[in-house]
PDB file of N, CA and C in Angstrom:
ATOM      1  N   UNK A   1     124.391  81.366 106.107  1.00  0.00           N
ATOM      2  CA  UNK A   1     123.665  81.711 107.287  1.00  0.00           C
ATOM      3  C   UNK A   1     122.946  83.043 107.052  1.00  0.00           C
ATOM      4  N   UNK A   2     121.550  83.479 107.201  1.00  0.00           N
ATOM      5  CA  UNK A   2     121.028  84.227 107.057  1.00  0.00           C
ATOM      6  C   UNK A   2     120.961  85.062 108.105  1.00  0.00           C
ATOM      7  N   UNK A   3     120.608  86.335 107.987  1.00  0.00           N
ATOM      8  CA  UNK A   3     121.269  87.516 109.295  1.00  0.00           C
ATOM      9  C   UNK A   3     119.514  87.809 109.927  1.00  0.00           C
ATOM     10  N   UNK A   4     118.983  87.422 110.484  1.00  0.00           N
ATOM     11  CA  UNK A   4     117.538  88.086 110.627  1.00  0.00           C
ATOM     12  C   UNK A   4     117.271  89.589 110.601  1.00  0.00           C
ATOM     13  N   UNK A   5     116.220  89.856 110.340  1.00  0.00           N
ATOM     14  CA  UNK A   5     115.737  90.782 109.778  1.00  0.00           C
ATOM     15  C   UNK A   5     115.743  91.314 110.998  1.00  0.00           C
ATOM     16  N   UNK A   6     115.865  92.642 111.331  1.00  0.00           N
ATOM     17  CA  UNK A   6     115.581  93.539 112.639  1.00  0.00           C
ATOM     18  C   UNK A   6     114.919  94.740 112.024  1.00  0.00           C
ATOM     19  N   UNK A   7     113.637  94.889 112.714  1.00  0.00           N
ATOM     20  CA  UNK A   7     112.930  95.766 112.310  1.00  0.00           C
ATOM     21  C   UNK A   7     113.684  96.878 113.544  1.00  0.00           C
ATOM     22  N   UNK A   8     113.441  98.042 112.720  1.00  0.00           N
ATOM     23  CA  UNK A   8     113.792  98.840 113.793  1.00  0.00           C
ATOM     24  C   UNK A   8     112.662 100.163 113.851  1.00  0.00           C
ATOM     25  N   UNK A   9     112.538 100.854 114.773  1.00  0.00           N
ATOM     26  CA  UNK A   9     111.132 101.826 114.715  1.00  0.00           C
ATOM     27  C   UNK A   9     111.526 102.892 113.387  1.00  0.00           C
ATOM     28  N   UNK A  10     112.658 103.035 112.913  1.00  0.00           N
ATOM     29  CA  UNK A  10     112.512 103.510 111.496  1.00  0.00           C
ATOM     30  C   UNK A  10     112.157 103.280 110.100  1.00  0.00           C
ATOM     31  N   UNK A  11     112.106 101.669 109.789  1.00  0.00           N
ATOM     32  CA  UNK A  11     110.994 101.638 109.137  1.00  0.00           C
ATOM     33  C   UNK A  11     109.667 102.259 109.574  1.00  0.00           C
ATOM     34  N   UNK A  12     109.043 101.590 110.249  1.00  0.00           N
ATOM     35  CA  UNK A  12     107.222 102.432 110.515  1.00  0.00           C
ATOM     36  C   UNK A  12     107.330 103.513 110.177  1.00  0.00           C
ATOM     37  N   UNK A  13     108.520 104.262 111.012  1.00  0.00           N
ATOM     38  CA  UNK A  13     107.485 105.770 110.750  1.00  0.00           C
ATOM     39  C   UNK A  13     108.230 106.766 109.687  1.00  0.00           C
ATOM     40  N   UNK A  14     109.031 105.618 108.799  1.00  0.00           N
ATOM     41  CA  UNK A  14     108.977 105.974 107.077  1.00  0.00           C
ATOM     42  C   UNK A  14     107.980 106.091 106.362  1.00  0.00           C
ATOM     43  N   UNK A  15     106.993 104.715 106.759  1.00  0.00           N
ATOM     44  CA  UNK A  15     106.049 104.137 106.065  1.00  0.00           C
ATOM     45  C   UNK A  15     104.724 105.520 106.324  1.00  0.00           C
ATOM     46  N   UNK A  16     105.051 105.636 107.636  1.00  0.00           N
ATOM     47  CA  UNK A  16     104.071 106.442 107.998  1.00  0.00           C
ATOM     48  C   UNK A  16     103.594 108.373 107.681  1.00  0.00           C
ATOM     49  N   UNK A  17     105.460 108.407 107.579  1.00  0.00           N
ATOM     50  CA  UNK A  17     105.613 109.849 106.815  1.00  0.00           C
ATOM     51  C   UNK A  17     105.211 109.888 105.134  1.00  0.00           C
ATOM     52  N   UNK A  18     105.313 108.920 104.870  1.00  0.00           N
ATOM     53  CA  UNK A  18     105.305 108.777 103.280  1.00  0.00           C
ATOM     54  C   UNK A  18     103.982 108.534 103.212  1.00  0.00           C
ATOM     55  N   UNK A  19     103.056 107.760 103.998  1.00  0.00           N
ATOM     56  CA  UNK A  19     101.586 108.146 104.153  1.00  0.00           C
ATOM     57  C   UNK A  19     100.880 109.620 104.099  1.00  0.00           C
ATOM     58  N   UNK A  20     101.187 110.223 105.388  1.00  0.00           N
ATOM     59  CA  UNK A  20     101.152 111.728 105.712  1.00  0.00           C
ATOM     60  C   UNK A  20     101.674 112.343 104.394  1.00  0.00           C
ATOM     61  N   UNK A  21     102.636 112.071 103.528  1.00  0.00           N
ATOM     62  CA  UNK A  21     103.072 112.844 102.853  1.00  0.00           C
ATOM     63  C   UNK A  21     102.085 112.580 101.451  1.00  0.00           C
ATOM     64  N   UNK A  22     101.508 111.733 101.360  1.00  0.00           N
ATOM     65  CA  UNK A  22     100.724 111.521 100.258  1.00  0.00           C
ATOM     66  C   UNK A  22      98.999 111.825 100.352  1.00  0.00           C
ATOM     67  N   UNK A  23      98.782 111.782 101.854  1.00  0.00           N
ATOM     68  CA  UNK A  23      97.572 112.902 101.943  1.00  0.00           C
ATOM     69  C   UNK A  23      97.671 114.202 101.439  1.00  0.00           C
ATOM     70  N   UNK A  24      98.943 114.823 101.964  1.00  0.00           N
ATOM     71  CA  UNK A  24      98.602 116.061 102.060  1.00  0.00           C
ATOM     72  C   UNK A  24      99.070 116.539 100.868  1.00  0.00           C
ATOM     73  N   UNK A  25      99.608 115.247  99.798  1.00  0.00           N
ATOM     74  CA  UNK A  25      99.165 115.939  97.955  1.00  0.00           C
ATOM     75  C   UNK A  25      98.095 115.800  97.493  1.00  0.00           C
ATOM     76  N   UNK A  26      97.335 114.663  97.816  1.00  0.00           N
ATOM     77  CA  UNK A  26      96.125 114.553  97.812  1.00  0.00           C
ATOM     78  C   UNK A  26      95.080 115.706  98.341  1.00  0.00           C
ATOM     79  N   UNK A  27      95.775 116.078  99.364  1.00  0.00           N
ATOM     80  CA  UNK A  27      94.348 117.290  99.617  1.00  0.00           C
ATOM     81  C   UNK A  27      94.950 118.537  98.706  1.00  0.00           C
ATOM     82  N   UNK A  28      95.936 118.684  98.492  1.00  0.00           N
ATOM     83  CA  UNK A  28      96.399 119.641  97.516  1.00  0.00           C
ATOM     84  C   UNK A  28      95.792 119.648  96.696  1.00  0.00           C
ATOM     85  N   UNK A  29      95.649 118.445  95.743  1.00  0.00           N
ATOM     86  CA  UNK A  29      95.320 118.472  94.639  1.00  0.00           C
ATOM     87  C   UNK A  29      93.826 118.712  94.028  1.00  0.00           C
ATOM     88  N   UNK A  30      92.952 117.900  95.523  1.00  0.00           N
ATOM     89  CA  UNK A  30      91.841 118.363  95.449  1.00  0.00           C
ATOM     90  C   UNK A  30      91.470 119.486  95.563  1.00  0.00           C
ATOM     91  N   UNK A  31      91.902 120.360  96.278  1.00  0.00           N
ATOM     92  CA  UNK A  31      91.933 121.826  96.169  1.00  0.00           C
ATOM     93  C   UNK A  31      92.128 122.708  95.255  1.00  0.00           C
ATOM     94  N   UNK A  32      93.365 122.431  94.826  1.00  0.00           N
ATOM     95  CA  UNK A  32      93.191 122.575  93.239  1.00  0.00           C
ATOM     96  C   UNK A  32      92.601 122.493  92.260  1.00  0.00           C
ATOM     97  N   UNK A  33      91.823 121.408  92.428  1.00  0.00           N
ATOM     98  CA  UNK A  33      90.856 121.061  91.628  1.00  0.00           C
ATOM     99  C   UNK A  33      89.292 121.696  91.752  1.00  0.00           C
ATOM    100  N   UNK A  34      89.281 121.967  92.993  1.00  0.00           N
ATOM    101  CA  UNK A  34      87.738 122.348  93.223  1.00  0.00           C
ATOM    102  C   UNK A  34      88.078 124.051  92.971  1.00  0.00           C
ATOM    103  N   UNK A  35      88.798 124.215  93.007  1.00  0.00           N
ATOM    104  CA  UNK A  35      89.409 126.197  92.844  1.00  0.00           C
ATOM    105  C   UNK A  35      89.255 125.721  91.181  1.00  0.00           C
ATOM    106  N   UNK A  36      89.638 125.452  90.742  1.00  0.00           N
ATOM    107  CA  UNK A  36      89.801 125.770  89.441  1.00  0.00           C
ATOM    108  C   UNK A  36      88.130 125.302  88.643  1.00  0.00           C
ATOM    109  N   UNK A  37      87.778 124.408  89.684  1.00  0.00           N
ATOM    110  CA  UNK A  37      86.328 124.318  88.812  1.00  0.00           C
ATOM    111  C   UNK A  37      85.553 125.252  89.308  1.00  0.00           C
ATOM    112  N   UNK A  38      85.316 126.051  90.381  1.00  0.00           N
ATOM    113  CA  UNK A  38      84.773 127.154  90.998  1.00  0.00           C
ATOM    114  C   UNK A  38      85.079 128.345  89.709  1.00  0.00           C
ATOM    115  N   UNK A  39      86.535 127.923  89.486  1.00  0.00           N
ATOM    116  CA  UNK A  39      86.660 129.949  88.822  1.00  0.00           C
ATOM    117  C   UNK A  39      86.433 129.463  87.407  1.00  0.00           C
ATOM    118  N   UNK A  40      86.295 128.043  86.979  1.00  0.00           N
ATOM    119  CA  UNK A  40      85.426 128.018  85.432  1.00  0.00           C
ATOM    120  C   UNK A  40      84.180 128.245  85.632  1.00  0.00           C
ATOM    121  N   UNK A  41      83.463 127.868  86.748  1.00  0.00           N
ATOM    122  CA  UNK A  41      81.762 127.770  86.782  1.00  0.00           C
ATOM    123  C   UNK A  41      81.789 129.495  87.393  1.00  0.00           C
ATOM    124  N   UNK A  42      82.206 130.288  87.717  1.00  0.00           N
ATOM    125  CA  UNK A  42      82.454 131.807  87.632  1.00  0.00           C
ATOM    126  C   UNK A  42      82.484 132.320  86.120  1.00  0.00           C
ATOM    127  N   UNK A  43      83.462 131.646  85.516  1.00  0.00           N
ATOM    128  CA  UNK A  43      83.620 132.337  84.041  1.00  0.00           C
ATOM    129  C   UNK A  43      82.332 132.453  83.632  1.00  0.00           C
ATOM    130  N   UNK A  44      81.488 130.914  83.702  1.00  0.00           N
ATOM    131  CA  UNK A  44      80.787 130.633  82.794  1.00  0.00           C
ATOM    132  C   UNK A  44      79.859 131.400  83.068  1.00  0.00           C
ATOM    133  N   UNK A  45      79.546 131.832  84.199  1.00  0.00           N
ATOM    134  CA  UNK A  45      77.973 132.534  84.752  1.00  0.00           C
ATOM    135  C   UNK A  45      78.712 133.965  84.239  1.00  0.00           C
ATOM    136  N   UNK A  46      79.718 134.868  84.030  1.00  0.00           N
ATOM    137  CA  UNK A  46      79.917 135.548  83.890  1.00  0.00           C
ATOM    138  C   UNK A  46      79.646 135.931  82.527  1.00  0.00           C
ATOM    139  N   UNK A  47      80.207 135.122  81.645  1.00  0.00           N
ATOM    140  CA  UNK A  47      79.998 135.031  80.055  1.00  0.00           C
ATOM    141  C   UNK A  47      78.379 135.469  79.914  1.00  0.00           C
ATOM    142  N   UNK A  48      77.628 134.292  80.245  1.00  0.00           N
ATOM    143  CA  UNK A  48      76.214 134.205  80.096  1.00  0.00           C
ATOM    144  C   UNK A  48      75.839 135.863  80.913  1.00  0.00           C
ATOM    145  N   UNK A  49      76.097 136.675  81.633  1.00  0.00           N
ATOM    146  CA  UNK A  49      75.693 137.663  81.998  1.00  0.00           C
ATOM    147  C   UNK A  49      76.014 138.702  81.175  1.00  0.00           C
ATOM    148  N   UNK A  50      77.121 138.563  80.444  1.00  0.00           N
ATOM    149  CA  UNK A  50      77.574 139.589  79.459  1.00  0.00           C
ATOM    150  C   UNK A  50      76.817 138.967  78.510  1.00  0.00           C
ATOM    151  N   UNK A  51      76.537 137.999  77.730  1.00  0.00           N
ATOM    152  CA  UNK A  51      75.928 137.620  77.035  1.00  0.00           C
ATOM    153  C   UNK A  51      74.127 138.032  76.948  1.00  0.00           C
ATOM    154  N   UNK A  52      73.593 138.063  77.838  1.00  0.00           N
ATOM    155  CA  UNK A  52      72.196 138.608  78.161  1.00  0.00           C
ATOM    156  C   UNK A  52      72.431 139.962  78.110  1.00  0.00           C
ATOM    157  N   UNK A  53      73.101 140.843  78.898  1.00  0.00           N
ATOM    158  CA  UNK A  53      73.456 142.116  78.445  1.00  0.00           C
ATOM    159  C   UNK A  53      73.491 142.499  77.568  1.00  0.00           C
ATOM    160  N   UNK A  54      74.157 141.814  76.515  1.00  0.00           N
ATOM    161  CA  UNK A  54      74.441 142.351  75.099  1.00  0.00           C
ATOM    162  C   UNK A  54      73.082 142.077  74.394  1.00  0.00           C
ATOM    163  N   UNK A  55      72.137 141.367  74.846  1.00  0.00           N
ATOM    164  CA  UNK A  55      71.195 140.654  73.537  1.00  0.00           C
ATOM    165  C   UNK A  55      69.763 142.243  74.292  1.00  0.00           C
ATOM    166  N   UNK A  56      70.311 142.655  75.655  1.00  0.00           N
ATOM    167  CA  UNK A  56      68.958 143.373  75.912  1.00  0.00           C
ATOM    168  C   UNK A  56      69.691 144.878  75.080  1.00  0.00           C
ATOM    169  N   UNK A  57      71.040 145.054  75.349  1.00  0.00           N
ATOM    170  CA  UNK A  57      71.408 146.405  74.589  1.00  0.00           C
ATOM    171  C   UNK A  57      71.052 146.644  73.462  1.00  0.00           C
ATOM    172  N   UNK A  58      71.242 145.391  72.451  1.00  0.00           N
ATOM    173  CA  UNK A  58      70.668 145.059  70.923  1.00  0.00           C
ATOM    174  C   UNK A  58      69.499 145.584  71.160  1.00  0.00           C
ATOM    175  N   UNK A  59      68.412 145.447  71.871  1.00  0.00           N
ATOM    176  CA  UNK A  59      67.272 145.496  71.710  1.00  0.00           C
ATOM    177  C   UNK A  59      66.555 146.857  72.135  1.00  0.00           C
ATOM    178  N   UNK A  60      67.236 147.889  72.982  1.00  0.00           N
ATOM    179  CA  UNK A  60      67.421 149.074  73.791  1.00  0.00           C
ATOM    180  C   UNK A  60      67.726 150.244  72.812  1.00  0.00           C
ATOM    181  N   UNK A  61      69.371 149.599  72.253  1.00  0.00           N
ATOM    182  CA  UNK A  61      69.613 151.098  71.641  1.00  0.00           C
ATOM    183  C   UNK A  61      69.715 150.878  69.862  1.00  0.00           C
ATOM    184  N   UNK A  62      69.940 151.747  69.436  1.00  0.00           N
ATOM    185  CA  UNK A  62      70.308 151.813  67.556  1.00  0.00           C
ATOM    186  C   UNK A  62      71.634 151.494  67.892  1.00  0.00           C
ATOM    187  N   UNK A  63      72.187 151.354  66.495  1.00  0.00           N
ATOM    188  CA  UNK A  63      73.241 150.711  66.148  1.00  0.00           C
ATOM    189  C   UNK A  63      74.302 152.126  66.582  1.00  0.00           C
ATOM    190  N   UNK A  64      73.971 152.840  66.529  1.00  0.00           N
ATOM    191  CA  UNK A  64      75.040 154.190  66.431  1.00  0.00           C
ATOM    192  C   UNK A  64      75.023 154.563  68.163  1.00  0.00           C
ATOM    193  N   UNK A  65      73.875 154.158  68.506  1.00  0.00           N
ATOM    194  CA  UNK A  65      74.204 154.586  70.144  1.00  0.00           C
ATOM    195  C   UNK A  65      74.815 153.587  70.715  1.00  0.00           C
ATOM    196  N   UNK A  66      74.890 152.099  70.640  1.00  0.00           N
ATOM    197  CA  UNK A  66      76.066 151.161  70.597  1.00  0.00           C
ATOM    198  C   UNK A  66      77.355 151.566  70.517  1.00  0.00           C
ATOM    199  N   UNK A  67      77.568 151.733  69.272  1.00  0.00           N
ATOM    200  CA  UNK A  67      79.073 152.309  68.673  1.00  0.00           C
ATOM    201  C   UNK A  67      79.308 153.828  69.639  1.00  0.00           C
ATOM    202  N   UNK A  68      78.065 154.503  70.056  1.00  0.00           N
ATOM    203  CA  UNK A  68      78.938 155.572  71.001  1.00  0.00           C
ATOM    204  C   UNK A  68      79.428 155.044  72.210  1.00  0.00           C
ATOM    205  N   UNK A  69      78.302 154.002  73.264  1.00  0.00           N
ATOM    206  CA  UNK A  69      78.495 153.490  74.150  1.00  0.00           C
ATOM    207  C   UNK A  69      80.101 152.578  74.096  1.00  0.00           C
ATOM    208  N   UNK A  70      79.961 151.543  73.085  1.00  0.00           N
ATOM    209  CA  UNK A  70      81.721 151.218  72.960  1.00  0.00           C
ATOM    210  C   UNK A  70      82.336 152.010  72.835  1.00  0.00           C
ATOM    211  N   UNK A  71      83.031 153.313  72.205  1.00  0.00           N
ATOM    212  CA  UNK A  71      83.773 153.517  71.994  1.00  0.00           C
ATOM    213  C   UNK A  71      84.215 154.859  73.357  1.00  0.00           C
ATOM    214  N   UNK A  72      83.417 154.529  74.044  1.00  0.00           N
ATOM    215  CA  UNK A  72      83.174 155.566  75.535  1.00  0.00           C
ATOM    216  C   UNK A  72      83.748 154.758  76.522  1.00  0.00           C
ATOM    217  N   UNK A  73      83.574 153.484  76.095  1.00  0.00           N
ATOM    218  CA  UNK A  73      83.749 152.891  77.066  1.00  0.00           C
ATOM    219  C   UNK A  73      85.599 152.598  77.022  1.00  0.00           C
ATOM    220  N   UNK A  74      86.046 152.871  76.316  1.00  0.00           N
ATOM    221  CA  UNK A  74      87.904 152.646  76.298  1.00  0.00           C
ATOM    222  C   UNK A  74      88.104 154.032  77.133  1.00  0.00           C
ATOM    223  N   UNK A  75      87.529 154.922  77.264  1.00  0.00           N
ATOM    224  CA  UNK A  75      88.059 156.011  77.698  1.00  0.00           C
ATOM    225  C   UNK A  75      87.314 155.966  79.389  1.00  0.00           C
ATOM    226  N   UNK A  76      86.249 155.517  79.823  1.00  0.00           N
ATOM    227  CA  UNK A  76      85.217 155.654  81.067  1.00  0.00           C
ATOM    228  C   UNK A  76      84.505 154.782  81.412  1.00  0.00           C
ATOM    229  N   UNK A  77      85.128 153.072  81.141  1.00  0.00           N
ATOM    230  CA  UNK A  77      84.279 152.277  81.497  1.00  0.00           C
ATOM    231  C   UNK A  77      83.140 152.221  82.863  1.00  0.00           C
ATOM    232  N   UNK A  78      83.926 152.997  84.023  1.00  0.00           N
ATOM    233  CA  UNK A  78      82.619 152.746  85.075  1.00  0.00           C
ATOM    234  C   UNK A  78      81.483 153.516  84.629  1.00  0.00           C
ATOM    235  N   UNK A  79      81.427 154.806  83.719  1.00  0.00           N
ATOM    236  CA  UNK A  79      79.867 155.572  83.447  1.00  0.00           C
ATOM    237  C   UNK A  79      79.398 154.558  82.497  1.00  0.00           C
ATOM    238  N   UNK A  80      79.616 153.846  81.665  1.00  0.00           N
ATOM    239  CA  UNK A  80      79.493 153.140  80.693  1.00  0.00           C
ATOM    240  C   UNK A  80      78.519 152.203  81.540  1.00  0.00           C
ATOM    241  N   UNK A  81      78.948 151.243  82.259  1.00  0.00           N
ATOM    242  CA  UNK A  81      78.856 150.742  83.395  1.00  0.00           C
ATOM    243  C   UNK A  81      77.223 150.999  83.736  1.00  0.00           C
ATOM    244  N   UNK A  82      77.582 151.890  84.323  1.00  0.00           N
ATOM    245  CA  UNK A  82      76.511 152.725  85.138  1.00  0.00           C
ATOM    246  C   UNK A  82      75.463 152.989  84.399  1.00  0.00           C
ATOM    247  N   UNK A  83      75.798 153.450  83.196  1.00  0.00           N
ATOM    248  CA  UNK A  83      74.432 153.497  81.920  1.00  0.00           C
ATOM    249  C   UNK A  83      73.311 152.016  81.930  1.00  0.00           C
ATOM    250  N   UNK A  84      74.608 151.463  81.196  1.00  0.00           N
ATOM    251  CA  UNK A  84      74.304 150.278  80.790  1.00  0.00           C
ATOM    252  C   UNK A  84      73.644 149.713  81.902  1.00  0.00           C
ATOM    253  N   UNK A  85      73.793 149.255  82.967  1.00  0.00           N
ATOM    254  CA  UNK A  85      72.899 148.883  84.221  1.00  0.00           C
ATOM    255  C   UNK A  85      71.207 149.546  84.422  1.00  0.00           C
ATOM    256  N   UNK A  86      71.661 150.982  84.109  1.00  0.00           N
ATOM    257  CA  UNK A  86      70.228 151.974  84.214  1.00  0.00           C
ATOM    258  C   UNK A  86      69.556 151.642  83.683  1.00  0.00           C
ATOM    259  N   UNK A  87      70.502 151.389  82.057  1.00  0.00           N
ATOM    260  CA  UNK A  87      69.434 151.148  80.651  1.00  0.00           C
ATOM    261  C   UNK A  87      68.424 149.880  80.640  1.00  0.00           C
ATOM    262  N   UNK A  88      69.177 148.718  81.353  1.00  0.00           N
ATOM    263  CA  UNK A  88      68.788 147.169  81.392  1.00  0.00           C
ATOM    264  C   UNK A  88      67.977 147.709  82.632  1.00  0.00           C
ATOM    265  N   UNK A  89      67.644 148.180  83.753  1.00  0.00           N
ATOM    266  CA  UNK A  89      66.682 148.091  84.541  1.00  0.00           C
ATOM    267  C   UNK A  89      65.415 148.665  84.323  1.00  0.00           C
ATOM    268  N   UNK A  90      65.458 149.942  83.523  1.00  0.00           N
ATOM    269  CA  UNK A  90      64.408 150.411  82.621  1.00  0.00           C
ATOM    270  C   UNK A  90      63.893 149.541  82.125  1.00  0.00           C
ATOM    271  N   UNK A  91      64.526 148.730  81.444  1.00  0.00           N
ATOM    272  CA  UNK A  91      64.218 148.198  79.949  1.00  0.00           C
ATOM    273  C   UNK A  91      62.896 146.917  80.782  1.00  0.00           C
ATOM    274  N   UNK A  92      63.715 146.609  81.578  1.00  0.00           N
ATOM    275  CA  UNK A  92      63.120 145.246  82.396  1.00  0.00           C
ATOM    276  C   UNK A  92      62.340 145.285  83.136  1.00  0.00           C
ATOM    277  N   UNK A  93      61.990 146.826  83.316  1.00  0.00           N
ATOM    278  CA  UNK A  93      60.518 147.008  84.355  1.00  0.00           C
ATOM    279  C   UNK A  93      59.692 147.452  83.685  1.00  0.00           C
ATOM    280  N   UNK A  94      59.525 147.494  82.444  1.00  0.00           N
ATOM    281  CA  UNK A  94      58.975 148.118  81.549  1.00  0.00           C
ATOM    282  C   UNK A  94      58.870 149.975  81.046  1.00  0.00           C
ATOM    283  N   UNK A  95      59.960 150.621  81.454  1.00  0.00           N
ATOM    284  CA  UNK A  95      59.725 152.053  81.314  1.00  0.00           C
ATOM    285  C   UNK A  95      60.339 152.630  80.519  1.00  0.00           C
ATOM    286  N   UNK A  96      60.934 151.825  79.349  1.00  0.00           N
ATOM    287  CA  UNK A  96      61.401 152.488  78.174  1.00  0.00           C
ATOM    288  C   UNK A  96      60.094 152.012  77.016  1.00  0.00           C
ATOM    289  N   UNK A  97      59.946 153.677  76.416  1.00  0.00           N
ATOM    290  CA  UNK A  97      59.620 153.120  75.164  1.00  0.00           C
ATOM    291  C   UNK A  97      60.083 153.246  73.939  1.00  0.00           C
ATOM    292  N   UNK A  98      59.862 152.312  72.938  1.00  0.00           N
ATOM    293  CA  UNK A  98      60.877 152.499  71.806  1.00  0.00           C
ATOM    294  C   UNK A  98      62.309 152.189  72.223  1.00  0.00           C
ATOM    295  N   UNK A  99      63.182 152.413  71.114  1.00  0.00           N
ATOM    296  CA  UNK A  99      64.777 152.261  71.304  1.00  0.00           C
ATOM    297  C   UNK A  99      65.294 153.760  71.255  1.00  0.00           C
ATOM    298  N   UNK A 100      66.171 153.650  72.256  1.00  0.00           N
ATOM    299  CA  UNK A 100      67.076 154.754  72.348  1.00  0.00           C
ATOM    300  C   UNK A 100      68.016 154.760  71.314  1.00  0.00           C
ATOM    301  N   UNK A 101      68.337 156.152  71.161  1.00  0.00           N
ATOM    302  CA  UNK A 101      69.100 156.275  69.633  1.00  0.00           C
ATOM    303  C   UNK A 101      69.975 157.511  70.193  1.00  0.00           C
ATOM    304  N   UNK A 102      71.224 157.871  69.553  1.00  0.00           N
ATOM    305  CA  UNK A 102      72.176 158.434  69.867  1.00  0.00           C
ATOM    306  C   UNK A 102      72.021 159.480  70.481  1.00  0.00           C
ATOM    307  N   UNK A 103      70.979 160.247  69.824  1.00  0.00           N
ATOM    308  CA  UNK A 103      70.802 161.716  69.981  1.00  0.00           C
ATOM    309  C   UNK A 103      69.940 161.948  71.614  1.00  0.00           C
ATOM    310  N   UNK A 104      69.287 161.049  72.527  1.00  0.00           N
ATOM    311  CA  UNK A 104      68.828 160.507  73.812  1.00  0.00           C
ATOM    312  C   UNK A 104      69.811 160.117  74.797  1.00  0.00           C
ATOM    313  N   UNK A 105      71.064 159.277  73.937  1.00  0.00           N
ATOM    314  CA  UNK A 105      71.987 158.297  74.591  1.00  0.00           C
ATOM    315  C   UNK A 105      72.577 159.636  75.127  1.00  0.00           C
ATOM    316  N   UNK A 106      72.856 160.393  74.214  1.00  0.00           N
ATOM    317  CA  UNK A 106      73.971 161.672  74.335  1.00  0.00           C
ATOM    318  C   UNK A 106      73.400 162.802  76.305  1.00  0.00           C
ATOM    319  N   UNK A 107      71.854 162.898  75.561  1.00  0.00           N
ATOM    320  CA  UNK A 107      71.256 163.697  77.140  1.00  0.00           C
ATOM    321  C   UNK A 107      71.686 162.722  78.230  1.00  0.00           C
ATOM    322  N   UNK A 108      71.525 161.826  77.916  1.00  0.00           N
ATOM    323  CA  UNK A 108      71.361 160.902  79.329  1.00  0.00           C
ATOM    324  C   UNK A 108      72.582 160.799  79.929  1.00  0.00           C
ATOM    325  N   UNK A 109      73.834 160.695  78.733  1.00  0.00           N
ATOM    326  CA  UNK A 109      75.428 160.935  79.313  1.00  0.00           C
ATOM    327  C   UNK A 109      75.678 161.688  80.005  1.00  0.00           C
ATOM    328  N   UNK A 110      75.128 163.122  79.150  1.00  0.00           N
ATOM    329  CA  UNK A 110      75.695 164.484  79.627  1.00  0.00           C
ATOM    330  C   UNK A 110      74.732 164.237  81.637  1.00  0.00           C
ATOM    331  N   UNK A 111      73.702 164.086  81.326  1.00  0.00           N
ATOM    332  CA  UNK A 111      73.246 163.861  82.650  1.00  0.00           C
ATOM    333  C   UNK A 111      73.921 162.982  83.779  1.00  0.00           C
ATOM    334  N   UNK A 112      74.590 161.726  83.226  1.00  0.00           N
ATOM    335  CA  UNK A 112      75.156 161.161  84.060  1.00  0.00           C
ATOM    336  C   UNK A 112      76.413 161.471  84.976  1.00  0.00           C
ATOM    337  N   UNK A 113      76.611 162.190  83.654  1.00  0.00           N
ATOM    338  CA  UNK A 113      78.682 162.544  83.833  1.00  0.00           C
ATOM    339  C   UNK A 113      78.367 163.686  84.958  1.00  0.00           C
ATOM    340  N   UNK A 114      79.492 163.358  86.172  1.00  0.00           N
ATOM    341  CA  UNK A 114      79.848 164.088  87.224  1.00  0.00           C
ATOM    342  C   UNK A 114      80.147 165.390  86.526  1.00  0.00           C
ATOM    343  N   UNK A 115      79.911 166.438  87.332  1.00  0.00           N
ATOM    344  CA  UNK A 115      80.212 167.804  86.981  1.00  0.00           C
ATOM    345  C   UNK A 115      81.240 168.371  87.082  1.00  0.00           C
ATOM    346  N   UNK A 116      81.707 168.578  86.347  1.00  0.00           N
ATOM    347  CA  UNK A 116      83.427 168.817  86.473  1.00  0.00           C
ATOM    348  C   UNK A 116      83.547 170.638  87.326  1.00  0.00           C
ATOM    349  N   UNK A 117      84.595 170.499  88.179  1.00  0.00           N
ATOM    350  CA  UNK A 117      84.454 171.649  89.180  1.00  0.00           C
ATOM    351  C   UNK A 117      85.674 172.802  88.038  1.00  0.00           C
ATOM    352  N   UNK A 118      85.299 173.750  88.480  1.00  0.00           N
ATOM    353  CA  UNK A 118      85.665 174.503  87.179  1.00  0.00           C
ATOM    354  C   UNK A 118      87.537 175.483  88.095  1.00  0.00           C
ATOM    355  N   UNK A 119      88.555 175.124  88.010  1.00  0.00           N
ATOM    356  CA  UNK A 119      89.278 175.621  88.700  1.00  0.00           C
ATOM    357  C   UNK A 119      90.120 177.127  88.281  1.00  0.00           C
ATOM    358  N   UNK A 120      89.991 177.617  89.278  1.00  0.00           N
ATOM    359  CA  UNK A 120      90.668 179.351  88.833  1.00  0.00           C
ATOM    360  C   UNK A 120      91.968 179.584  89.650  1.00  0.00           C
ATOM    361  N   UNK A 121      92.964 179.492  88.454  1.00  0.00           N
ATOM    362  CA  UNK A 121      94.294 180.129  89.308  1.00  0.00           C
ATOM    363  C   UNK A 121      94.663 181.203  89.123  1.00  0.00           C
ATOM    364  N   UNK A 122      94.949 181.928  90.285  1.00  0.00           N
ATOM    365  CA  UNK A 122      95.265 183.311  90.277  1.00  0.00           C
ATOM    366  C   UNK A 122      97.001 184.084  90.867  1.00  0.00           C
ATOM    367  N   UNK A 123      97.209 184.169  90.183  1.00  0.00           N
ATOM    368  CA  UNK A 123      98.316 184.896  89.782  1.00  0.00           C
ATOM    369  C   UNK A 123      98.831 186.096  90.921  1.00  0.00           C
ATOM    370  N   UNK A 124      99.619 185.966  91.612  1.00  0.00           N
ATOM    371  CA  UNK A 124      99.894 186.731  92.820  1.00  0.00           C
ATOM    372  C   UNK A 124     101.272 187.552  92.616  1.00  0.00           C
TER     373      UNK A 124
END
């Protein structure tokens, strides 16, 4: 003798949580997914901006005002920064002429760099 089946309202709204519960990995995942392709298509525009940067610096300074600019830059990246931006907007409106070379790079630093306030302690 077979027992009939009795549905009871806990099936459905098993069926129905386990629905709900598989949207909302689904929207997870898409989210996930669109974040992570956002912060590659970020990288990539980022790369390509350092990449153009570097090909107008090549073309801006000598090889030795390079090597000062890197090696300034481990110690002061935001003046570095700040050069480098100046240098590429010059360069691109047309108001440099020739290439800058160390002994130029050097005035233009000393010009950039904040003035250091000179402090006096006095002895009481």
């Amino acid at each position: 003798m077979e027992t009939p089946y009795l549905s009871t309202g806990f099936d459905i709204n098993m069926d129905e949580d386990l629905e709900e519960i598989r949207k909302r990995k689904l929207e997870q995942l898409q989210q996930q997914y669109s974040g992570q392709a956002q912060a590659a298509q970020q990288e990539q525009a980022r790369a390509e901006y350092e990449a153009k940067k570097a090909a107008i610096m090549r073309q801006i300074l000598t090889h030795e005002a390079r090597e000062r600019l890197n090696t300034l830059k481990m110690t002061k990246p935001e003046l570095v920064a700040n050069v480098e931006a100046q240098l590429i907007t010059l360069a691109q409106s047309g108001r440099l002429t020739g290439m800058i070379d160390d002994a130029k790079l050097k005035v233009l630093l000393l010009q950039l760099q904040p003035k250091k306030r000179e402090m006096q302690i006095r002895r009481v």
